[in-house]
C-alpha atoms as a PDB file:
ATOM      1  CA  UNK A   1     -24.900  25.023  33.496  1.00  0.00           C
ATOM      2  CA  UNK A   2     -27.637  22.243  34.560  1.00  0.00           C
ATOM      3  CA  UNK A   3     -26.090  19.393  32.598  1.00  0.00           C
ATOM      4  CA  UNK A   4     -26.381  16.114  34.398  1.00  0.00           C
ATOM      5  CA  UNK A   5     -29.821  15.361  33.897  1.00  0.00           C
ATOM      6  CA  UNK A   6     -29.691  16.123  30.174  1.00  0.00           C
ATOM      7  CA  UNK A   7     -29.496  13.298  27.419  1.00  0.00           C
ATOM      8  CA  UNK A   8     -26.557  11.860  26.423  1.00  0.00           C
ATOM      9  CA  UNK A   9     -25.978  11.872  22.678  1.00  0.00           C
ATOM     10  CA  UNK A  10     -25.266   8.712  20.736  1.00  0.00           C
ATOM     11  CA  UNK A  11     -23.499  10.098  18.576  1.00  0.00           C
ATOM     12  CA  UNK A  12     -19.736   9.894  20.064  1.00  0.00           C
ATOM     13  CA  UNK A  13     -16.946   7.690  19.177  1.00  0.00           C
ATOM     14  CA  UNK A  14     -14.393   7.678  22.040  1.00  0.00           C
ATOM     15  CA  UNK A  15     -10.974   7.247  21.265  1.00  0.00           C
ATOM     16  CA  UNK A  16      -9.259   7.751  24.076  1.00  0.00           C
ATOM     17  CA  UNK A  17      -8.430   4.403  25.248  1.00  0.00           C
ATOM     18  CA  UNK A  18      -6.534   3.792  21.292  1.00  0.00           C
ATOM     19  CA  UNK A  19      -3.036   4.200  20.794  1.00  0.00           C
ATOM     20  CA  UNK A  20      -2.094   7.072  19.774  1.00  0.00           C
ATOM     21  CA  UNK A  21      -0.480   7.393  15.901  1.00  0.00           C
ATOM     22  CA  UNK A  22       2.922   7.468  16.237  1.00  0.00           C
ATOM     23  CA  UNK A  23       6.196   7.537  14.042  1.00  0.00           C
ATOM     24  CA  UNK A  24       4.998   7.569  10.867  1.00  0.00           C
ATOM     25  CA  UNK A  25       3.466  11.053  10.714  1.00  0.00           C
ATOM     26  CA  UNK A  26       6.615  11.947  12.753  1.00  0.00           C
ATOM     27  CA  UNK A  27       8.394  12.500   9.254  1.00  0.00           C
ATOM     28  CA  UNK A  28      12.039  11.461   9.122  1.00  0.00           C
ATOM     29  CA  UNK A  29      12.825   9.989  12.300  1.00  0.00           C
ATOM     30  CA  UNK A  30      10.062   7.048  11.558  1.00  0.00           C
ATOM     31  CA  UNK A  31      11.611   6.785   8.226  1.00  0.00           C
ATOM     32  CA  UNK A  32      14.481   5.634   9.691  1.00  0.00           C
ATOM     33  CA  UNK A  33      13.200   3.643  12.128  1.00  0.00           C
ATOM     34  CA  UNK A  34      10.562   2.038   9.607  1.00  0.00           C
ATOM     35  CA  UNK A  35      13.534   1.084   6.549  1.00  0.00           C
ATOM     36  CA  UNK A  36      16.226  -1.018   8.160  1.00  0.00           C
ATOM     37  CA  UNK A  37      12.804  -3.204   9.679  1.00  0.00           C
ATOM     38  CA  UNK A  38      11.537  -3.435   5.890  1.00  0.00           C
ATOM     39  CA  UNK A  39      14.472  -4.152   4.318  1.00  0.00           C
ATOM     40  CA  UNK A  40      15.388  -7.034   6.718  1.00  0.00           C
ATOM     41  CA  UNK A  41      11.468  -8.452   5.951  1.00  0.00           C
ATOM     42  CA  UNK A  42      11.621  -8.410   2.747  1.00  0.00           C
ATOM     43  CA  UNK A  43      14.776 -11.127   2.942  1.00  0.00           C
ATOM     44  CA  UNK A  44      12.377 -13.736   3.118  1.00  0.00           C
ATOM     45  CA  UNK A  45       8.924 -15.103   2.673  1.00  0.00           C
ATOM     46  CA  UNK A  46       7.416 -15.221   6.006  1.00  0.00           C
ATOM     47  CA  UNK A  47       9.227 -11.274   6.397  1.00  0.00           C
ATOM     48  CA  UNK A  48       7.701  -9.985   3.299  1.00  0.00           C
ATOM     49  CA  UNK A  49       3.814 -11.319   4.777  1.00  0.00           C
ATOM     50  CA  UNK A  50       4.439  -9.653   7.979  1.00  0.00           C
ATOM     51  CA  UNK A  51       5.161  -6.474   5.993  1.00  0.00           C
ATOM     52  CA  UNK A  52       2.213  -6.903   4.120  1.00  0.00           C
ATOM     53  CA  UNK A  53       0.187  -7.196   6.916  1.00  0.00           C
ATOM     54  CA  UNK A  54       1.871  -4.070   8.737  1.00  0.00           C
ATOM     55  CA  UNK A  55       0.818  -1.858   5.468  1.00  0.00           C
ATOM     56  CA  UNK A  56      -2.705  -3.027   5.498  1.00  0.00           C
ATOM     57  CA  UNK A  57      -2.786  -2.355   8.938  1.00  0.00           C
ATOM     58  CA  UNK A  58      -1.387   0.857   8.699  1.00  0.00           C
ATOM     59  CA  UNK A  59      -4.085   1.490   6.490  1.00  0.00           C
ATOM     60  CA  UNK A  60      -6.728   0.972   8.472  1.00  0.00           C
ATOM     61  CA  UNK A  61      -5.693   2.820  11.394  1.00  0.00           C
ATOM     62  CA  UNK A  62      -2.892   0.834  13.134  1.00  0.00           C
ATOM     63  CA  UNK A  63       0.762   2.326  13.446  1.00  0.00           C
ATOM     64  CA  UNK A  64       2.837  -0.546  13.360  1.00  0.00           C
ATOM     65  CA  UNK A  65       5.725   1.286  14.138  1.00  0.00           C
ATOM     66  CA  UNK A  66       4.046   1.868  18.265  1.00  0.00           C
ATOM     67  CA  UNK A  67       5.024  -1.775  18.383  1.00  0.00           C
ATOM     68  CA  UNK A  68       8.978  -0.728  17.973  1.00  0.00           C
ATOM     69  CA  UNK A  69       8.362   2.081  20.699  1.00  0.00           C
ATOM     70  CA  UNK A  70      10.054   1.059  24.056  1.00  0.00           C
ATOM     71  CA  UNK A  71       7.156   3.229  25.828  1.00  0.00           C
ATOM     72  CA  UNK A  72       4.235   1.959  23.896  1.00  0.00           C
ATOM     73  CA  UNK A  73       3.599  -0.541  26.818  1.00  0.00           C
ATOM     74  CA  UNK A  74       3.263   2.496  28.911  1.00  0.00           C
ATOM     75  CA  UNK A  75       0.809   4.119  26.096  1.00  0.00           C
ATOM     76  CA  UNK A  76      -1.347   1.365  24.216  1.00  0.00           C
ATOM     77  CA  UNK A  77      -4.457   1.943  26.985  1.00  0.00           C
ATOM     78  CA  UNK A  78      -4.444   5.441  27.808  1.00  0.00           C
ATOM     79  CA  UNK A  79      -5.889   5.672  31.457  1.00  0.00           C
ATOM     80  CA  UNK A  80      -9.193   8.113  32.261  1.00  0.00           C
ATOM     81  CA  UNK A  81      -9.220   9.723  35.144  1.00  0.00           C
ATOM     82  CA  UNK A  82     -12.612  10.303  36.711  1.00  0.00           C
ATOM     83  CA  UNK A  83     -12.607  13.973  35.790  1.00  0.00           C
ATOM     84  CA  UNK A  84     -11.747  12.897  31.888  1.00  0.00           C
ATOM     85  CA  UNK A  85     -15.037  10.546  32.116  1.00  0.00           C
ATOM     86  CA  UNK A  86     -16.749  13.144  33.555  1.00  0.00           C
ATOM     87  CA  UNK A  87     -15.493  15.652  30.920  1.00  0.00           C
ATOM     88  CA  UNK A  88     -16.466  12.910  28.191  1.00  0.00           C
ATOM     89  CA  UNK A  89     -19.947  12.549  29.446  1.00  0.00           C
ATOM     90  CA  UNK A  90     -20.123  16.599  29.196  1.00  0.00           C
ATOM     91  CA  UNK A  91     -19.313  16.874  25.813  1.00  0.00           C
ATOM     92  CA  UNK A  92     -22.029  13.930  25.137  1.00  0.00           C
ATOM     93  CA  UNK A  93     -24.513  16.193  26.628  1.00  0.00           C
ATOM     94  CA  UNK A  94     -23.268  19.443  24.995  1.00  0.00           C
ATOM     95  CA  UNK A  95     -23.904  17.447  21.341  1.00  0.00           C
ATOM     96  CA  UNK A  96     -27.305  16.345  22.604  1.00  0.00           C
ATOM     97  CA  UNK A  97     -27.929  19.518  23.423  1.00  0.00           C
ATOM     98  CA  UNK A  98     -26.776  20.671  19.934  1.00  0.00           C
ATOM     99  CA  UNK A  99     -28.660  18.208  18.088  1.00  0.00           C
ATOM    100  CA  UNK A 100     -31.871  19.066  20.127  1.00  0.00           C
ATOM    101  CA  UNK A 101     -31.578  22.610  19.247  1.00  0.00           C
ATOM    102  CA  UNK A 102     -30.706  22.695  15.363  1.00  0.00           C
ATOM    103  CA  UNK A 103     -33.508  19.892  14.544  1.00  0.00           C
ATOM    104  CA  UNK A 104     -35.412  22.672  15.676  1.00  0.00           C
ATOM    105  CA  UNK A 105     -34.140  25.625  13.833  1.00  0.00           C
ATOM    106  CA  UNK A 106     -33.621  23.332  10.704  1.00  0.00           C
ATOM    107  CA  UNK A 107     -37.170  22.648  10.840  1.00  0.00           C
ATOM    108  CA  UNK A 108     -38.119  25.977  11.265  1.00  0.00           C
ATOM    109  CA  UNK A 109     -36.668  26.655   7.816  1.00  0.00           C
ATOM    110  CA  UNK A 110     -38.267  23.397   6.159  1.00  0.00           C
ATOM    111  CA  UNK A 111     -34.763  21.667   6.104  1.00  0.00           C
ATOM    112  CA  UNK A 112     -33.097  18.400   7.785  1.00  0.00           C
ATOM    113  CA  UNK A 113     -30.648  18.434   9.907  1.00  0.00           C
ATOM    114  CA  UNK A 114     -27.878  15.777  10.135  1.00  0.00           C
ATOM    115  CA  UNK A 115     -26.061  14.622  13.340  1.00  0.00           C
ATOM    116  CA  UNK A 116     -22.710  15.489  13.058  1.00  0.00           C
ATOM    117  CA  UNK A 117     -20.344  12.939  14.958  1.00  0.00           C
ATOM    118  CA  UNK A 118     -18.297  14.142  17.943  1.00  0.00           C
ATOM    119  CA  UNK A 119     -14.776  12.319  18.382  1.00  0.00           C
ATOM    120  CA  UNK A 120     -13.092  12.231  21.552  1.00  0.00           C
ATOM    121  CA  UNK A 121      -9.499  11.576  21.487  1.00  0.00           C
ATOM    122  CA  UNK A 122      -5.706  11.729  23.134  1.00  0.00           C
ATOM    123  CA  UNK A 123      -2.759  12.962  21.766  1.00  0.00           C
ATOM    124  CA  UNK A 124      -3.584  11.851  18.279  1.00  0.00           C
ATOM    125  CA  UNK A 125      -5.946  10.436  15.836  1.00  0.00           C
ATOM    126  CA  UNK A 126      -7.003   9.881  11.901  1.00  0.00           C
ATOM    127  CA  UNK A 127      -9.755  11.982  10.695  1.00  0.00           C
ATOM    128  CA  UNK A 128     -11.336  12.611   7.404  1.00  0.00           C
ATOM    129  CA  UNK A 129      -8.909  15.561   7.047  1.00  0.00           C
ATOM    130  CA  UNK A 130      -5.589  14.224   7.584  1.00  0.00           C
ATOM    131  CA  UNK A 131      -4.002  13.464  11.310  1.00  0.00           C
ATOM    132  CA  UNK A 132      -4.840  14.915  14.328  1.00  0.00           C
ATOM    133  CA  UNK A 133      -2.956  15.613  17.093  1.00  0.00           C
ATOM    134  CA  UNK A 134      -3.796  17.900  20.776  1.00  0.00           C
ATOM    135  CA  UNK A 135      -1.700  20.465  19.250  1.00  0.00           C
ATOM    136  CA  UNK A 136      -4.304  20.928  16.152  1.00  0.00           C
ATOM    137  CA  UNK A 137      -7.348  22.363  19.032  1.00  0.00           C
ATOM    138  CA  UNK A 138     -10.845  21.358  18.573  1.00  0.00           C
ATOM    139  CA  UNK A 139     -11.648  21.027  14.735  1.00  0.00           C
ATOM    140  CA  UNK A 140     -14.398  19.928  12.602  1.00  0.00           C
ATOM    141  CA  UNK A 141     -13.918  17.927   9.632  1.00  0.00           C
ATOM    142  CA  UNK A 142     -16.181  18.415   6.402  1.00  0.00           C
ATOM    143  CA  UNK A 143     -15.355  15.530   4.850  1.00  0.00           C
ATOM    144  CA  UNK A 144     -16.764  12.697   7.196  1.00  0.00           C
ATOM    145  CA  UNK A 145     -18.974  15.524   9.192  1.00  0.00           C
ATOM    146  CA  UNK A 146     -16.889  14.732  12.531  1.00  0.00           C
ATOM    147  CA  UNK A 147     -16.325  17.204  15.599  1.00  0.00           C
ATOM    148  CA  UNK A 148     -13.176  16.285  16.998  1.00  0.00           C
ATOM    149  CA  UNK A 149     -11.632  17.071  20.315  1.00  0.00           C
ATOM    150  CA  UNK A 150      -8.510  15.904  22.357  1.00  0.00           C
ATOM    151  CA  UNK A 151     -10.550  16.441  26.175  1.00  0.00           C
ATOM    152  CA  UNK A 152      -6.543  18.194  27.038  1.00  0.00           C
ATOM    153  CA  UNK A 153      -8.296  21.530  25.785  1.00  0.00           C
ATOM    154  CA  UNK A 154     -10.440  22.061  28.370  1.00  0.00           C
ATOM    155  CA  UNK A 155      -6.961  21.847  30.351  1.00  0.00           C
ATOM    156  CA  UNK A 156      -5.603  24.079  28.273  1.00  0.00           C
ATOM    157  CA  UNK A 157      -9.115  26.264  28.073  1.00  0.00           C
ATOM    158  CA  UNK A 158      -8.374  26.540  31.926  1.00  0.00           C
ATOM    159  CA  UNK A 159      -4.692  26.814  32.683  1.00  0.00           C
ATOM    160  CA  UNK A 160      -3.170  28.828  29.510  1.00  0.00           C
ATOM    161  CA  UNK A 161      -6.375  30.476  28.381  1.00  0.00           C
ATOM    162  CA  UNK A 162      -7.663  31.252  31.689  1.00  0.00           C
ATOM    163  CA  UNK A 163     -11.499  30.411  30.509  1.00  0.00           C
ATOM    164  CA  UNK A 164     -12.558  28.333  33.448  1.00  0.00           C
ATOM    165  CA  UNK A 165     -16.015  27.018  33.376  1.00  0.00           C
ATOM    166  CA  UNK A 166     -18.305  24.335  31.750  1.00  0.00           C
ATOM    167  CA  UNK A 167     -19.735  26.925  29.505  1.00  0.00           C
ATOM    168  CA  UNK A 168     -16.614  27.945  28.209  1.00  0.00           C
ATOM    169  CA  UNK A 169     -16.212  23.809  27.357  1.00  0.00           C
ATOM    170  CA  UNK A 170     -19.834  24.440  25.780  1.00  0.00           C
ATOM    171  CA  UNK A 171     -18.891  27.511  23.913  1.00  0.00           C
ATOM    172  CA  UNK A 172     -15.782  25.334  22.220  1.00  0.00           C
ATOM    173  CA  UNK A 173     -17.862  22.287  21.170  1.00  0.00           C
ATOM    174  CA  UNK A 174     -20.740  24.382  19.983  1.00  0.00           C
ATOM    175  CA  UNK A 175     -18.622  26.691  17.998  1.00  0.00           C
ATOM    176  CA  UNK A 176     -17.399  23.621  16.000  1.00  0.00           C
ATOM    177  CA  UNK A 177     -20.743  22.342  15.962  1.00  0.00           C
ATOM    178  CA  UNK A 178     -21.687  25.563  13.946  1.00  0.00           C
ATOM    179  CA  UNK A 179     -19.468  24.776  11.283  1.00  0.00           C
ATOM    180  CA  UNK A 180     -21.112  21.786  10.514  1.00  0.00           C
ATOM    181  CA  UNK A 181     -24.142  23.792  10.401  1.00  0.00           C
ATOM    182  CA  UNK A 182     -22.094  25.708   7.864  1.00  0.00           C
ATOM    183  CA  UNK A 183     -21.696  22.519   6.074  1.00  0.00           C
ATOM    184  CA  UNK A 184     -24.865  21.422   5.839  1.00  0.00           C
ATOM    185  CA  UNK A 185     -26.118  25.079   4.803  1.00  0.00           C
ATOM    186  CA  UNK A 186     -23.342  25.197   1.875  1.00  0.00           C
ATOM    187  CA  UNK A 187     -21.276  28.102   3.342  1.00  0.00           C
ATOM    188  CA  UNK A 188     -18.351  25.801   3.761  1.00  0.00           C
ATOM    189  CA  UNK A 189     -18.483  24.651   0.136  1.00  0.00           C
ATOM    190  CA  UNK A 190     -18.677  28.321  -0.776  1.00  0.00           C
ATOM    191  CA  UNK A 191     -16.492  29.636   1.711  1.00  0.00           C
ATOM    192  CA  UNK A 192     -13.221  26.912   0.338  1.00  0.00           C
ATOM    193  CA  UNK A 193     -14.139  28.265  -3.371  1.00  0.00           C
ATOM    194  CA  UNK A 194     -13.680  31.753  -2.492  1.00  0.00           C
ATOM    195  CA  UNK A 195     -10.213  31.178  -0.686  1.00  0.00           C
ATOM    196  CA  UNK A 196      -8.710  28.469  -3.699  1.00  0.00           C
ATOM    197  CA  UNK A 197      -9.693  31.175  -5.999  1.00  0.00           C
ATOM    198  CA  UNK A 198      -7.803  33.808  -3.995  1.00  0.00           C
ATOM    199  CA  UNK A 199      -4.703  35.346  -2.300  1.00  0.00           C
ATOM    200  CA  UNK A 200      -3.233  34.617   1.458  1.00  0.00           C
ATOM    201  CA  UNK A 201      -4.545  37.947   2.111  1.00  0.00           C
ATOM    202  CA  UNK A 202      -8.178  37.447   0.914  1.00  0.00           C
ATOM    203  CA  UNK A 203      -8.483  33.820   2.185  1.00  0.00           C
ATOM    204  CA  UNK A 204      -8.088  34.488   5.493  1.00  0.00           C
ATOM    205  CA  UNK A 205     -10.447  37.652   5.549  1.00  0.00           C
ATOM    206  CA  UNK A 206     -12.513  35.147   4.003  1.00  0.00           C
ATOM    207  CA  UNK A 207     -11.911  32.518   6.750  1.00  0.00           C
ATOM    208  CA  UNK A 208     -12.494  34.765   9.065  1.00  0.00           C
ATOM    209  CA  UNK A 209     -16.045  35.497   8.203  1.00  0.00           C
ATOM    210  CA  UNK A 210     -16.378  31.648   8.766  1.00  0.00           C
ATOM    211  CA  UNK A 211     -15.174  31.569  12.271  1.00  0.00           C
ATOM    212  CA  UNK A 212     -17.172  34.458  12.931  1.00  0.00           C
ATOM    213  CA  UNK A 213     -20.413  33.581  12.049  1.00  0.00           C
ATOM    214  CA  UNK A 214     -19.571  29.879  13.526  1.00  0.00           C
ATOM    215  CA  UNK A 215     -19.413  31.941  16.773  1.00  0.00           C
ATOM    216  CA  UNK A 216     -22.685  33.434  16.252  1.00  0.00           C
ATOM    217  CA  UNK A 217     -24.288  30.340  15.218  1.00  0.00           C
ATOM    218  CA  UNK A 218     -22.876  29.227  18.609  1.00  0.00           C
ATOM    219  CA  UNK A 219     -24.788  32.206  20.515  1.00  0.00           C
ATOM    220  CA  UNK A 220     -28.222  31.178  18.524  1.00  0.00           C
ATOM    221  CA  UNK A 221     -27.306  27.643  20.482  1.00  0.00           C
ATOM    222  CA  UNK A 222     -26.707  29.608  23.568  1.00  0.00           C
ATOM    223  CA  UNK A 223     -30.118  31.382  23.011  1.00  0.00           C
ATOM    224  CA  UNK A 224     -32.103  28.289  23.264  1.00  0.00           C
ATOM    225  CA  UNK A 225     -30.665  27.083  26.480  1.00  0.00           C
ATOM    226  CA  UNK A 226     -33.760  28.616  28.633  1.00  0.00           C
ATOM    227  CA  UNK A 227     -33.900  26.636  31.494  1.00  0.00           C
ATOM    228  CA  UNK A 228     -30.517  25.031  31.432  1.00  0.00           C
ATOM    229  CA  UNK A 229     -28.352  28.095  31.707  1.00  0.00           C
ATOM    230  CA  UNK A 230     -27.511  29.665  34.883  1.00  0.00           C
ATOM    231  CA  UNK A 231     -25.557  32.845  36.048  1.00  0.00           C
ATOM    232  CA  UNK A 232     -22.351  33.573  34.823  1.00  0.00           C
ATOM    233  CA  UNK A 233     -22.742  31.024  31.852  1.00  0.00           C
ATOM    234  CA  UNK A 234     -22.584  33.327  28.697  1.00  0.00           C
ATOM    235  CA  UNK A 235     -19.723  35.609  30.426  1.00  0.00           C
ATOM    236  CA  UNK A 236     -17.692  31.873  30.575  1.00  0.00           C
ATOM    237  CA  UNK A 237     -18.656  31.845  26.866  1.00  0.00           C
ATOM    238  CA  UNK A 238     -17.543  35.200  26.356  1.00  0.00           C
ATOM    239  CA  UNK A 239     -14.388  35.110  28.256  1.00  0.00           C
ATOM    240  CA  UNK A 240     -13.151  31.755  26.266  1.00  0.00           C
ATOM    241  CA  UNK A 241     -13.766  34.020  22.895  1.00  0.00           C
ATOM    242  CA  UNK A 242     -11.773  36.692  24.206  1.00  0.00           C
ATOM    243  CA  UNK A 243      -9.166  34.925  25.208  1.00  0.00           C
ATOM    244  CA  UNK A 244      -8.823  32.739  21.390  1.00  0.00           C
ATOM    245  CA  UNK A 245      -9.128  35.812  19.311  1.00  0.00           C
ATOM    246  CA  UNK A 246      -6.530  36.302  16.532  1.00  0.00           C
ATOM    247  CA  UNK A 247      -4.628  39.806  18.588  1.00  0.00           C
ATOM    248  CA  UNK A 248      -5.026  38.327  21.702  1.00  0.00           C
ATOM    249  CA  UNK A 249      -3.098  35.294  20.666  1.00  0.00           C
ATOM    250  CA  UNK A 250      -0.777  36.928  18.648  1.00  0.00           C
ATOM    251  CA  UNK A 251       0.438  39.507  21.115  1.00  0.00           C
ATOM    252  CA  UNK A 252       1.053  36.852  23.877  1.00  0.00           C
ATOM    253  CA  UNK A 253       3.015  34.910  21.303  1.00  0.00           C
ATOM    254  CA  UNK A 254       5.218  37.814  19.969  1.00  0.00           C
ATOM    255  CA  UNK A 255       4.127  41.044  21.481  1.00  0.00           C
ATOM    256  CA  UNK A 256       2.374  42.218  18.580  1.00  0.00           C
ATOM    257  CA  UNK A 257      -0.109  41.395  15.730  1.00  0.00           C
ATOM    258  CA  UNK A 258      -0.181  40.922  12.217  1.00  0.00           C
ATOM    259  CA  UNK A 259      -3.727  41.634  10.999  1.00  0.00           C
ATOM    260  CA  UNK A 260      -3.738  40.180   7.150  1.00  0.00           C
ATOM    261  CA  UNK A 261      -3.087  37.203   9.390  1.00  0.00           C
ATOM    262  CA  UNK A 262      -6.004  36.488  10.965  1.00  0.00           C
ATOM    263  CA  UNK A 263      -7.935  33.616  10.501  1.00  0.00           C
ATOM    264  CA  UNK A 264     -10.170  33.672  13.546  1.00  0.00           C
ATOM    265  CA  UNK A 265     -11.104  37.160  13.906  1.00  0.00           C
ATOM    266  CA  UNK A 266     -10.183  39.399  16.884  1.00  0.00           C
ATOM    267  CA  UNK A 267     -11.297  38.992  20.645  1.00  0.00           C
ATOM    268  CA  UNK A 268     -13.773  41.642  20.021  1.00  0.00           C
ATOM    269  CA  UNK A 269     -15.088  40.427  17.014  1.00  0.00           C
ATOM    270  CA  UNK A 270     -15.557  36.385  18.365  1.00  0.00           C
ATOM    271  CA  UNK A 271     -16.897  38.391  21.398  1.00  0.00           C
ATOM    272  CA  UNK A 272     -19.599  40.546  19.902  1.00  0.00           C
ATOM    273  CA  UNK A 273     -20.648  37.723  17.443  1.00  0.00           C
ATOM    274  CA  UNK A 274     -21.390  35.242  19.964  1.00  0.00           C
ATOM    275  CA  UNK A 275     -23.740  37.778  21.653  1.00  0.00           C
ATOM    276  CA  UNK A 276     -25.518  38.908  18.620  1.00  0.00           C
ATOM    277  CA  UNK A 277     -26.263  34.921  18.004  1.00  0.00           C
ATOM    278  CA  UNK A 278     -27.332  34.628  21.330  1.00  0.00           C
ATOM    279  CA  UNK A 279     -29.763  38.199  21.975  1.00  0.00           C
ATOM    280  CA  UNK A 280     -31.284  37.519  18.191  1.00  0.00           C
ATOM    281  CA  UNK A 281     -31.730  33.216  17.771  1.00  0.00           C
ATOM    282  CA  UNK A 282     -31.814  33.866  14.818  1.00  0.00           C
ATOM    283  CA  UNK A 283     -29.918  32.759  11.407  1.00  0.00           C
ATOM    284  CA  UNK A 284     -30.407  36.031   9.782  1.00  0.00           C
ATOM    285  CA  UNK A 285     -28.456  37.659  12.541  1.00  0.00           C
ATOM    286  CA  UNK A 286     -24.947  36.244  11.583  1.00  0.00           C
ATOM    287  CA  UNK A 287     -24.625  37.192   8.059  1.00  0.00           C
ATOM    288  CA  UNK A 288     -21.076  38.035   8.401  1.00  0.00           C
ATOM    289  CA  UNK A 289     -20.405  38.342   4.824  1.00  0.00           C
ATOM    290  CA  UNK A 290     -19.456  34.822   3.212  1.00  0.00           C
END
């Protein structure tokens, strides 16, 4: 893919260098760290101000308990290597490249499109939905209309999935991108009644439809790429879809699959979404049922 020359997006809020949350969502074992430290604070004045100010600054983002952790000197600036800048400055481009497009479809349609953010992060963060860590994948987050992404998956994209290739990287961010598309078009809202109002079974046929049709909406992305795109791009794309579907996943895990499980949709599903996204360019052409 031709990417260097492309705009950046303003629209990221890197992370990386924070500390990452620690302890507390950890369960029990920051429990017990955190109550012998609050119970000896709270024996006297000055104690019971520094827990105050611990809370509030738990609040706002700040684990105090990272200050108890014999590695956080080792932790509280996370170092970037020069191929995690360079993997930062992709993703800026990828969302430019995202924005560019949908203002344009969105448009089309007599509608406005809002710039979703895209958070980079390591190990673990606080988003709108709850904690985030590099085990959770790539995710996008309704609630405060954030992308976000631990720059480890495209490792993992790589070495585990066997996806190489900066449009396999694309295919990720523009997949989540395409729920927030879904957002802003009212499927998600629609999409979270139908599950609440229904069985494990149902919801995740139901969820499915979502993450197919986020896939397609990821090919219509894909589709106007003319000029950027070069040879072997969309089979990157493709490959990375294979490789996350539901049965794939599932029979490397345990040797078999469990279908009423799915939340993703199979390998050939993700596949043959994608390119029906990217052939048509079109909205109409992912109607997958929601």
């Amino acid at each position: 893919m031709k990417w260097e020359n492309l705009r950046r997006s303003s629209n990221v809020e890197d992370l990386r260098s924070e500390v990452p949350l620690r302890g507390v969502s950890g369960g029990r074992g920051g429990l017990r760290l955190l109550l012998p430290v609050a119970q000896f604070l709270l024996k006297s004045k000055v104690g019971r101000i520094v827990l105050l100010i611990g809370v509030i600054a738990y609040f706002l983002g700040f684990n105090p308990l990272a200050l108890l952790d014999s590695s956080t000197s080792s932790t509280k600036l996370v170092s970037s290597t020069q191929n995690d800048n360079k993997s930062a400055e992709f993703a800026s481009v990828i969302l430019g490249q995202t924005e560019r497009v949908w203002h344009k479809i969105f448009a089309k349609h007599g509608l406005t499109y809002i710039e979703p953010k895209l958070v980079l992060f390591r190990q673990s963060t606080r988003s709108g939905c709850g904690y985030a860590s590099a085990q959770t994948g790539p995710f996008y987050c309704p609630i405060d209309q954030k992308v976000y992404l631990d720059l480890s998956f495209f490792d993992e994209l790589r070495n585990r999935f066997h996806s190489p290739g900066d449009f396999a990287e694309a295919y990720v961010i523009a997949h989540e991108v395409g729920h927030h598309v879904q957002n802003l078009l009212g499927t998600l809202k629609k999409s979270h009644n139908l599950e609440s109002h229904s069985n494990k079974k149902v919801a995740n046929s139901v969820q499915v439809k979502v993450e197919l049709q986020a896939d397609c909406y990821a090919g219509i992305w894909a589709h106007n790429l003319q000029g950027i795109l070069e040879k072997g791009d969309i089979n990157e794309a493709l490959n990375a879809a294979n490789a996350i579907g539901d049965d794939t996943l599932q029979k490397q895990a345990r040797g078999y699959v469990v279908p009423d499980s799915f939340t993703h949709g199979t390998s050939k599903q993700r596949m043959a979404w994608f390119e029906q996204g990217y052939k048509s360019g079109k909205l109409s052409a992912c109607q997958t049922g929601i």
